[in-house]
C-alpha atoms as a PDB file:
ATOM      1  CA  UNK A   1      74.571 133.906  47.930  1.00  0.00           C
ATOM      2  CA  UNK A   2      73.634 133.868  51.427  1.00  0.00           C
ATOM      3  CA  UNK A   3      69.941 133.246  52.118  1.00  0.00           C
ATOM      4  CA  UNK A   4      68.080 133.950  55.471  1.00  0.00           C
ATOM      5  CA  UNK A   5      65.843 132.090  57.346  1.00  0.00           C
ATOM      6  CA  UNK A   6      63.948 135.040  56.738  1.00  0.00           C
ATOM      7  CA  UNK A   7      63.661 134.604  53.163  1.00  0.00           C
ATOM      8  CA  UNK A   8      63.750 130.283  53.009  1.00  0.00           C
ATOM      9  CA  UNK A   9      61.069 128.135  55.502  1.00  0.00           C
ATOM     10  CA  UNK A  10      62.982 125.069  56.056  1.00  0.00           C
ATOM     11  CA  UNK A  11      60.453 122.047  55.943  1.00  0.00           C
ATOM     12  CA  UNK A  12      61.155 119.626  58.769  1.00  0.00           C
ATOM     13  CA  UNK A  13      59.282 116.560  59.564  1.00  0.00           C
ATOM     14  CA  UNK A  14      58.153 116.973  63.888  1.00  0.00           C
ATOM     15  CA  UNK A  15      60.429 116.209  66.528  1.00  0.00           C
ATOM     16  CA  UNK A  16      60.533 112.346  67.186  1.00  0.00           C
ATOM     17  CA  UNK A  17      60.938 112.002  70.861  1.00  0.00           C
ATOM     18  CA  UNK A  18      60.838 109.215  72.946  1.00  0.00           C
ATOM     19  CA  UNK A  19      60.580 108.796  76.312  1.00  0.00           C
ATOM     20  CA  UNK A  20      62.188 106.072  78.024  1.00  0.00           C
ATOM     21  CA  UNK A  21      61.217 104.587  81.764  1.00  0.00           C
ATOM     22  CA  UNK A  22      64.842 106.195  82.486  1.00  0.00           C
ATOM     23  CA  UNK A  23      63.816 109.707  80.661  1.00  0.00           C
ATOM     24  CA  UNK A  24      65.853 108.356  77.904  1.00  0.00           C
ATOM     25  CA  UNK A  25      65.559 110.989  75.460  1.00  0.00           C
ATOM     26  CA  UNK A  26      66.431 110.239  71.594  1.00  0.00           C
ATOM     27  CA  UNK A  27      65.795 112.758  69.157  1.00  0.00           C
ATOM     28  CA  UNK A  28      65.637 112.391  65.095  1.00  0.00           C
ATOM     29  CA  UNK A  29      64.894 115.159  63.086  1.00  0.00           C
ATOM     30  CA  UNK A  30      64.390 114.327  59.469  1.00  0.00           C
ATOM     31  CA  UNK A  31      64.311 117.169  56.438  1.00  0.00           C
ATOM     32  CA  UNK A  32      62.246 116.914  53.440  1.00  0.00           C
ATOM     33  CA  UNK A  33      61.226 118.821  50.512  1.00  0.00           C
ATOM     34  CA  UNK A  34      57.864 116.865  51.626  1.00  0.00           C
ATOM     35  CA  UNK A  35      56.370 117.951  54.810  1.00  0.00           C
ATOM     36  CA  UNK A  36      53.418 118.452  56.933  1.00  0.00           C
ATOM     37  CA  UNK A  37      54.984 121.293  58.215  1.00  0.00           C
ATOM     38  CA  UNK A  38      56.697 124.892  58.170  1.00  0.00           C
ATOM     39  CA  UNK A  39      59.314 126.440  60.407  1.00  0.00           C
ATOM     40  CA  UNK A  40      60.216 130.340  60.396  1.00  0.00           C
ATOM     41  CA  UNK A  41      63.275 129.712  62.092  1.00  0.00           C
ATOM     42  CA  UNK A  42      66.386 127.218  60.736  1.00  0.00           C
ATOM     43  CA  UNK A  43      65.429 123.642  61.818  1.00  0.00           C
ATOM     44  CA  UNK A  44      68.992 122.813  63.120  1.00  0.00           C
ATOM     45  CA  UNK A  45      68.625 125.719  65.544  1.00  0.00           C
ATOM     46  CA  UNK A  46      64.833 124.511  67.109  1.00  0.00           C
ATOM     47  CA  UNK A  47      67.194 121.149  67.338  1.00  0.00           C
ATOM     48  CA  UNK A  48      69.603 122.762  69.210  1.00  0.00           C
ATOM     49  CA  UNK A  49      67.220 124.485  71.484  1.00  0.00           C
ATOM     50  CA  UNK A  50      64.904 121.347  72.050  1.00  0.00           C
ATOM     51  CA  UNK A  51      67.632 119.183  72.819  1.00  0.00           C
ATOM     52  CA  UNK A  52      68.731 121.611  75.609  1.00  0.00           C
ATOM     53  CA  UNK A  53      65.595 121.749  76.845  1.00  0.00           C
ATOM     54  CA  UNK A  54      65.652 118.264  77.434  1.00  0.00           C
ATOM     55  CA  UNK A  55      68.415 118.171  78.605  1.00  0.00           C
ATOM     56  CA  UNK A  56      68.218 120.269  81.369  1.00  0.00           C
ATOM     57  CA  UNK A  57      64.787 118.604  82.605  1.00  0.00           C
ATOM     58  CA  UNK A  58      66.713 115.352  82.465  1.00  0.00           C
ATOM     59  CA  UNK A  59      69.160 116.386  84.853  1.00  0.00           C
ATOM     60  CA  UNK A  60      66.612 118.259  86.676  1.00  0.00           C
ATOM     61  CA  UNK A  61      64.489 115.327  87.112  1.00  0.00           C
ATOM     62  CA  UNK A  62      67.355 113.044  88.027  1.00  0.00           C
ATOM     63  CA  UNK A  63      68.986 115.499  90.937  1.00  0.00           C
ATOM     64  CA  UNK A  64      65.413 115.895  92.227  1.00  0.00           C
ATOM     65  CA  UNK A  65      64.494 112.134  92.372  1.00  0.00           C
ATOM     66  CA  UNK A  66      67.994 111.521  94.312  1.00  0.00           C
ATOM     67  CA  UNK A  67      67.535 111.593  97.821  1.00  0.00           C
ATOM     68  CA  UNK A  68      64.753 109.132  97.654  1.00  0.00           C
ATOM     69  CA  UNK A  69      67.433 107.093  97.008  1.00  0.00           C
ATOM     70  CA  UNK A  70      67.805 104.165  99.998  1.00  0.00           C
ATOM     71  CA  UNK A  71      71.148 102.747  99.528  1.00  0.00           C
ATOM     72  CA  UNK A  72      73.355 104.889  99.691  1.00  0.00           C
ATOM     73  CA  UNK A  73      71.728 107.543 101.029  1.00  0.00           C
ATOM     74  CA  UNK A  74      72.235 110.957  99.536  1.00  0.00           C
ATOM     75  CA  UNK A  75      72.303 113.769 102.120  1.00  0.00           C
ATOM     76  CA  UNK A  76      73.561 116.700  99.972  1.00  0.00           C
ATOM     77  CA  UNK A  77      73.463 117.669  96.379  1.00  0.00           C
ATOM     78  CA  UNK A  78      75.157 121.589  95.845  1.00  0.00           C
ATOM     79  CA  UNK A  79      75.442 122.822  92.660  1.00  0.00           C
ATOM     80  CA  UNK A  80      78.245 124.583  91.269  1.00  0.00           C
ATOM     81  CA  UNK A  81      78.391 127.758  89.448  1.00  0.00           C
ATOM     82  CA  UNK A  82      79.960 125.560  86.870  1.00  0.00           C
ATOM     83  CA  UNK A  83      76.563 124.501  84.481  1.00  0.00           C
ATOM     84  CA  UNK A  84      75.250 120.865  85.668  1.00  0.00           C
ATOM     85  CA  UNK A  85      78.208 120.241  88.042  1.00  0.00           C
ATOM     86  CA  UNK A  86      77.376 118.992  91.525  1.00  0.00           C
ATOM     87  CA  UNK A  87      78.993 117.387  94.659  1.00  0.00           C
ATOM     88  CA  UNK A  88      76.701 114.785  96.184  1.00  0.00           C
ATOM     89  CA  UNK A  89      77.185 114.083  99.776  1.00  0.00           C
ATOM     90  CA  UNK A  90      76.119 110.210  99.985  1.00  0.00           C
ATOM     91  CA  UNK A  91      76.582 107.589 103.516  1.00  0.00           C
ATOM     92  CA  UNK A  92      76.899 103.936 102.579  1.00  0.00           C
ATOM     93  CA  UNK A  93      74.356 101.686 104.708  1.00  0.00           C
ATOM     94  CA  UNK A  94      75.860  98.675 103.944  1.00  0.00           C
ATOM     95  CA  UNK A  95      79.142  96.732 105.677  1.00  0.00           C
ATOM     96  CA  UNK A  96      82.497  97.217 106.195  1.00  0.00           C
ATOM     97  CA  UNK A  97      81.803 100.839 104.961  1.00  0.00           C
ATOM     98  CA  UNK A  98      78.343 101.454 106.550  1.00  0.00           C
ATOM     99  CA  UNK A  99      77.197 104.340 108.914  1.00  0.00           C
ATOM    100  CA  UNK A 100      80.574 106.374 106.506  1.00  0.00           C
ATOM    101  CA  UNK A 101      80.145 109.072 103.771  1.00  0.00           C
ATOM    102  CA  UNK A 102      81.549 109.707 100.811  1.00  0.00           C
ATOM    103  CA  UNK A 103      81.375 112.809  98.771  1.00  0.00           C
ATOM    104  CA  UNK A 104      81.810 112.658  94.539  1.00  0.00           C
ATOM    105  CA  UNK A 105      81.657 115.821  92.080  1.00  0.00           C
ATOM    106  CA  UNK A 106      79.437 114.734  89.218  1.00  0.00           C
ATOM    107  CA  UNK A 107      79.877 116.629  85.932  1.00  0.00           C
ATOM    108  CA  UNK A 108      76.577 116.001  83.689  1.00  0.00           C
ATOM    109  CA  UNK A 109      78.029 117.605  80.499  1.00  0.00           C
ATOM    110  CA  UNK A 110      75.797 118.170  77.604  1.00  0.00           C
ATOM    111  CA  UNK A 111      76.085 115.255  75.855  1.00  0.00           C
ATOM    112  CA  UNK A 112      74.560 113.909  78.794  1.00  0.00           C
ATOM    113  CA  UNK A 113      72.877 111.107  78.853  1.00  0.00           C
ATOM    114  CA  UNK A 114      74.361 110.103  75.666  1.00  0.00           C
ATOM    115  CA  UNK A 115      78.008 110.242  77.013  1.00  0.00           C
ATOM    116  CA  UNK A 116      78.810 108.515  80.652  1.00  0.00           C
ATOM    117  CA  UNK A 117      79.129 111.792  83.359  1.00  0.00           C
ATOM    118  CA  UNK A 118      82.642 112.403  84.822  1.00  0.00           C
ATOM    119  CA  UNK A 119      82.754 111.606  88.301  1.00  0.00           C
ATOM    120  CA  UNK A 120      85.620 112.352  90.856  1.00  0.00           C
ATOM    121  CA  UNK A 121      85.582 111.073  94.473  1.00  0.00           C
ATOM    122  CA  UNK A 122      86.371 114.412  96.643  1.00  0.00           C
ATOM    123  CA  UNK A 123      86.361 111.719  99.736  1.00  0.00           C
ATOM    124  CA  UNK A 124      90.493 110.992 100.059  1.00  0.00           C
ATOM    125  CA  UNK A 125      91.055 107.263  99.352  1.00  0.00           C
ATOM    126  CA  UNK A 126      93.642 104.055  99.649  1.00  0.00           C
ATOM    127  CA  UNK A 127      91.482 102.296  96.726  1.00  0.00           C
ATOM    128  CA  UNK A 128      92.173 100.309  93.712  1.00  0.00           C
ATOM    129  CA  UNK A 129      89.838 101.671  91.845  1.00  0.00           C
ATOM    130  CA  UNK A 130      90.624 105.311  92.942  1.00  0.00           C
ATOM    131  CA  UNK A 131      94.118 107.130  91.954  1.00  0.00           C
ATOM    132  CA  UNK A 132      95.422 110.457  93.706  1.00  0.00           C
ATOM    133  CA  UNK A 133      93.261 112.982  92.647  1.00  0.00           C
ATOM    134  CA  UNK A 134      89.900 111.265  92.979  1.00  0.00           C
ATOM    135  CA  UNK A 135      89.406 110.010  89.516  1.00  0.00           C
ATOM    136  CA  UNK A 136      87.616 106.459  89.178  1.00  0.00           C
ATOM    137  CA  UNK A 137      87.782 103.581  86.974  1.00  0.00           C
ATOM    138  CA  UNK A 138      84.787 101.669  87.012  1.00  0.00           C
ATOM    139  CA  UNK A 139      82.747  99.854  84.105  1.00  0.00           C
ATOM    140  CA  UNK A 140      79.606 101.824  83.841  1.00  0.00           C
ATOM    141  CA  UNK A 141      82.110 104.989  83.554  1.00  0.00           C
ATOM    142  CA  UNK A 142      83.665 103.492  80.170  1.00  0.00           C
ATOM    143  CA  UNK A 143      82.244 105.080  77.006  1.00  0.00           C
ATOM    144  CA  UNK A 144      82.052 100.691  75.782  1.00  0.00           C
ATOM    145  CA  UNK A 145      79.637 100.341  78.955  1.00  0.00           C
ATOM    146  CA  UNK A 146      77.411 103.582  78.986  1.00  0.00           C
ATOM    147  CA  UNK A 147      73.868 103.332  77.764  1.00  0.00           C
ATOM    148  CA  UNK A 148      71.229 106.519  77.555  1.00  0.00           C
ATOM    149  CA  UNK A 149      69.444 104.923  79.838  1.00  0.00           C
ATOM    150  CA  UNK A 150      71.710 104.701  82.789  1.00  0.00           C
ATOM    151  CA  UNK A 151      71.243 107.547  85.448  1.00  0.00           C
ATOM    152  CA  UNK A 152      72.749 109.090  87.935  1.00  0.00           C
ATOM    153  CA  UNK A 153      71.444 107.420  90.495  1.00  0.00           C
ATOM    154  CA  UNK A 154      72.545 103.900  88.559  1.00  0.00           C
ATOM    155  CA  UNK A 155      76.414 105.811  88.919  1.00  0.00           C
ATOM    156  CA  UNK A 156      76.408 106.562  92.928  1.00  0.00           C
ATOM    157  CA  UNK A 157      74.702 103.031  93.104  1.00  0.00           C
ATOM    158  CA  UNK A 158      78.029 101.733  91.123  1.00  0.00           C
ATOM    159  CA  UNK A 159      80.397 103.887  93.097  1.00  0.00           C
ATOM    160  CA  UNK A 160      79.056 102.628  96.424  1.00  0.00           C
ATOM    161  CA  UNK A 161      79.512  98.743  94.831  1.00  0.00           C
ATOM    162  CA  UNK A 162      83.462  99.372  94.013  1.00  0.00           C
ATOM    163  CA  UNK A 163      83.670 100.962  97.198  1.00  0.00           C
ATOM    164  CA  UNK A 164      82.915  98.002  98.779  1.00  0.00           C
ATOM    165  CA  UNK A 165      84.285  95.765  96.625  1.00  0.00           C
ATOM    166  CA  UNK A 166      87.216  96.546  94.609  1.00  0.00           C
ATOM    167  CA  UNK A 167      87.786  95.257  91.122  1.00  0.00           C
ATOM    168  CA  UNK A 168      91.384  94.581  90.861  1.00  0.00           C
ATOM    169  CA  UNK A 169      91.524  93.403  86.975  1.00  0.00           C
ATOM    170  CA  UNK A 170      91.322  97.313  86.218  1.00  0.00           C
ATOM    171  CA  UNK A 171      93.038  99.229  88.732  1.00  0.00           C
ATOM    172  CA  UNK A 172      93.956 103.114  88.560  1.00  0.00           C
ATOM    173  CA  UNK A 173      96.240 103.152  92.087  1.00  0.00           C
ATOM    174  CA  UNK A 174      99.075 100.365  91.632  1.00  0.00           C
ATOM    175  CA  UNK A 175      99.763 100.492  95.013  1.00  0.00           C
ATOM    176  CA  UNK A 176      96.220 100.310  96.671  1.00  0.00           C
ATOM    177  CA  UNK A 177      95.555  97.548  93.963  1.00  0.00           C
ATOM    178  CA  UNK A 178      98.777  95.549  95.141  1.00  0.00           C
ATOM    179  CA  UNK A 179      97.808  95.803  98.766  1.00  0.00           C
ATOM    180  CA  UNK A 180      94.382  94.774  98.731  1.00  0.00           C
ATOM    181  CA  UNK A 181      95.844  91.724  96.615  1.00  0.00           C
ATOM    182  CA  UNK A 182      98.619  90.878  99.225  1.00  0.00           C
ATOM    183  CA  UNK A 183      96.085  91.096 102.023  1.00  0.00           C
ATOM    184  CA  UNK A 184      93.044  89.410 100.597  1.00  0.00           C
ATOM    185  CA  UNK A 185      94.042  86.646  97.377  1.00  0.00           C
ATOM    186  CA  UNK A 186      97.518  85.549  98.757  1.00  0.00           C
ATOM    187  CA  UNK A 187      96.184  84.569 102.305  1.00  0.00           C
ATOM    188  CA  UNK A 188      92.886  83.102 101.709  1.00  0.00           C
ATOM    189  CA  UNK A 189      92.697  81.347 104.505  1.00  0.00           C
ATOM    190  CA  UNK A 190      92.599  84.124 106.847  1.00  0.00           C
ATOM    191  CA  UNK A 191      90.002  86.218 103.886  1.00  0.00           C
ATOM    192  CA  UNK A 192      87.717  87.400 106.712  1.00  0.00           C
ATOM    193  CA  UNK A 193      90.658  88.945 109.127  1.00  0.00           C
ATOM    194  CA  UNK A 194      92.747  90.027 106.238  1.00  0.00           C
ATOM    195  CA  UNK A 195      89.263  91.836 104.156  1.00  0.00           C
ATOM    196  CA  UNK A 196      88.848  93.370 107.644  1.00  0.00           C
ATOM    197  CA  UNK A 197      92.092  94.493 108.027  1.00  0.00           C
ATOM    198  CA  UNK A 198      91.994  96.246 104.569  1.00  0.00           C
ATOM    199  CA  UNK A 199      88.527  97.648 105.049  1.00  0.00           C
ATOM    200  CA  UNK A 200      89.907  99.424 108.340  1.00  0.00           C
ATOM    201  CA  UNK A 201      92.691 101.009 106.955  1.00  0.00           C
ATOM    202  CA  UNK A 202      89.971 102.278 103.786  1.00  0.00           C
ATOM    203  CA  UNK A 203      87.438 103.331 106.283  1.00  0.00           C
ATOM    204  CA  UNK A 204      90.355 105.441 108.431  1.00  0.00           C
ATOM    205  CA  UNK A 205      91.247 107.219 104.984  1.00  0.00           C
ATOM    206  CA  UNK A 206      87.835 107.822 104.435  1.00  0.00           C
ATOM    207  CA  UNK A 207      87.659 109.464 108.462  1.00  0.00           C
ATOM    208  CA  UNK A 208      91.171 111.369 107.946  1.00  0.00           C
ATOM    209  CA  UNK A 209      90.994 112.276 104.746  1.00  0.00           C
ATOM    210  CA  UNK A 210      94.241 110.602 104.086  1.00  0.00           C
ATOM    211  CA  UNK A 211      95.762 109.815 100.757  1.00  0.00           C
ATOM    212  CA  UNK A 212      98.665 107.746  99.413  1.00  0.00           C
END
């Protein structure tokens, strides 16, 4: 027999929420036939609806707070028509890739910030760390690595980091991953030409819009 939340008051123990210094957000919601209070509505449903509340003001929060960002800097943010997609428009202040930008889409899906975003560099690439289409491999990306209380911010902030410095014991492009090791572990005694060399032909993909 099928009974309405109508007929039945689910008793629920409150909403636990705490507030990290991140806005992490974790929610418990206990039942109980002993409780200090009543619900008209089905208590999975107010969860539903309170945790997408939160949601969104997490992601609201964290978009706004972006562009007092130093390092990079973030000069854009557009959002999609696509719900809590964005392409941030950042410049890198620091060497070999300073004064350049470099544009990623961020998808914050709704198990955001319990599950790492998906980010794709739009910015055309020779990188290690960076295969044909944009996707990236990079630790704080990896479900083993993520934490609630990473942001986005802590993502660009790792993006910019690989950028600069590649991490060639998990490559996604073979043959970016091969080149950087030709030109900068075989010859270490020319490192500083041979980094340079490699950072030139990363920064002209980045101008051009190349891709291998």
């Amino acid at each position: 027999m099928l009974i309405s939340s109508a007929d039945v008051r689910y008793r629920i123990y409150p909403f636990i929420v705490y507030l990290h210094l991140r806005s992490e957000v974790k929610i418990m919601i206990y039942h109980s036939h002993f409780s200090f209070f009543s619900f008209p509505m089905d208590g999975a449903s107010a969860a539903i609806a309170y945790a997408k509340n939160v949601h969104k003001q997490r992601i609201e929060k964290e978009i706004r707070t972006l562009p007092i960002t130093l390092n990079p800097v973030v000069e854009s943010i557009d959002k999609h028509n696509i719900q809590n997609s964005f392409t941030i428009k950042c410049r890198c202040l620091n060497a070999p890739l300073d004064g350049l930008p470099f544009v990623i889409i961020a998808d914050l899906s709704v198990d955001y910030p319990f599950k790492p975003p998906k980010i794709k560099l739009e910015s055309k690439i020779i990188h290690p760390n960076v295969d044909k289409e944009g996707e990236m491999c990079i630790p704080i990306l990896s479900y083993d690595n993520w934490k609630a209380t990473c942001t986005l911010e802590n993502v660009i902030m790792n993006v910019m980091v690989h950028l600069i410095e590649p991490d060639t014991n998990r490559p996604i492009s073979l043959d970016a991953a091969q080149l950087f090791i030709k030109v900068i572990l075989i010859l270490p005694l020319f490192d500083f030409l041979n980094r340079s060399a490699f950072f030139t032909q990363l920064r002209e993909s980045l101008k051009e819009g190349k891709s291998k």
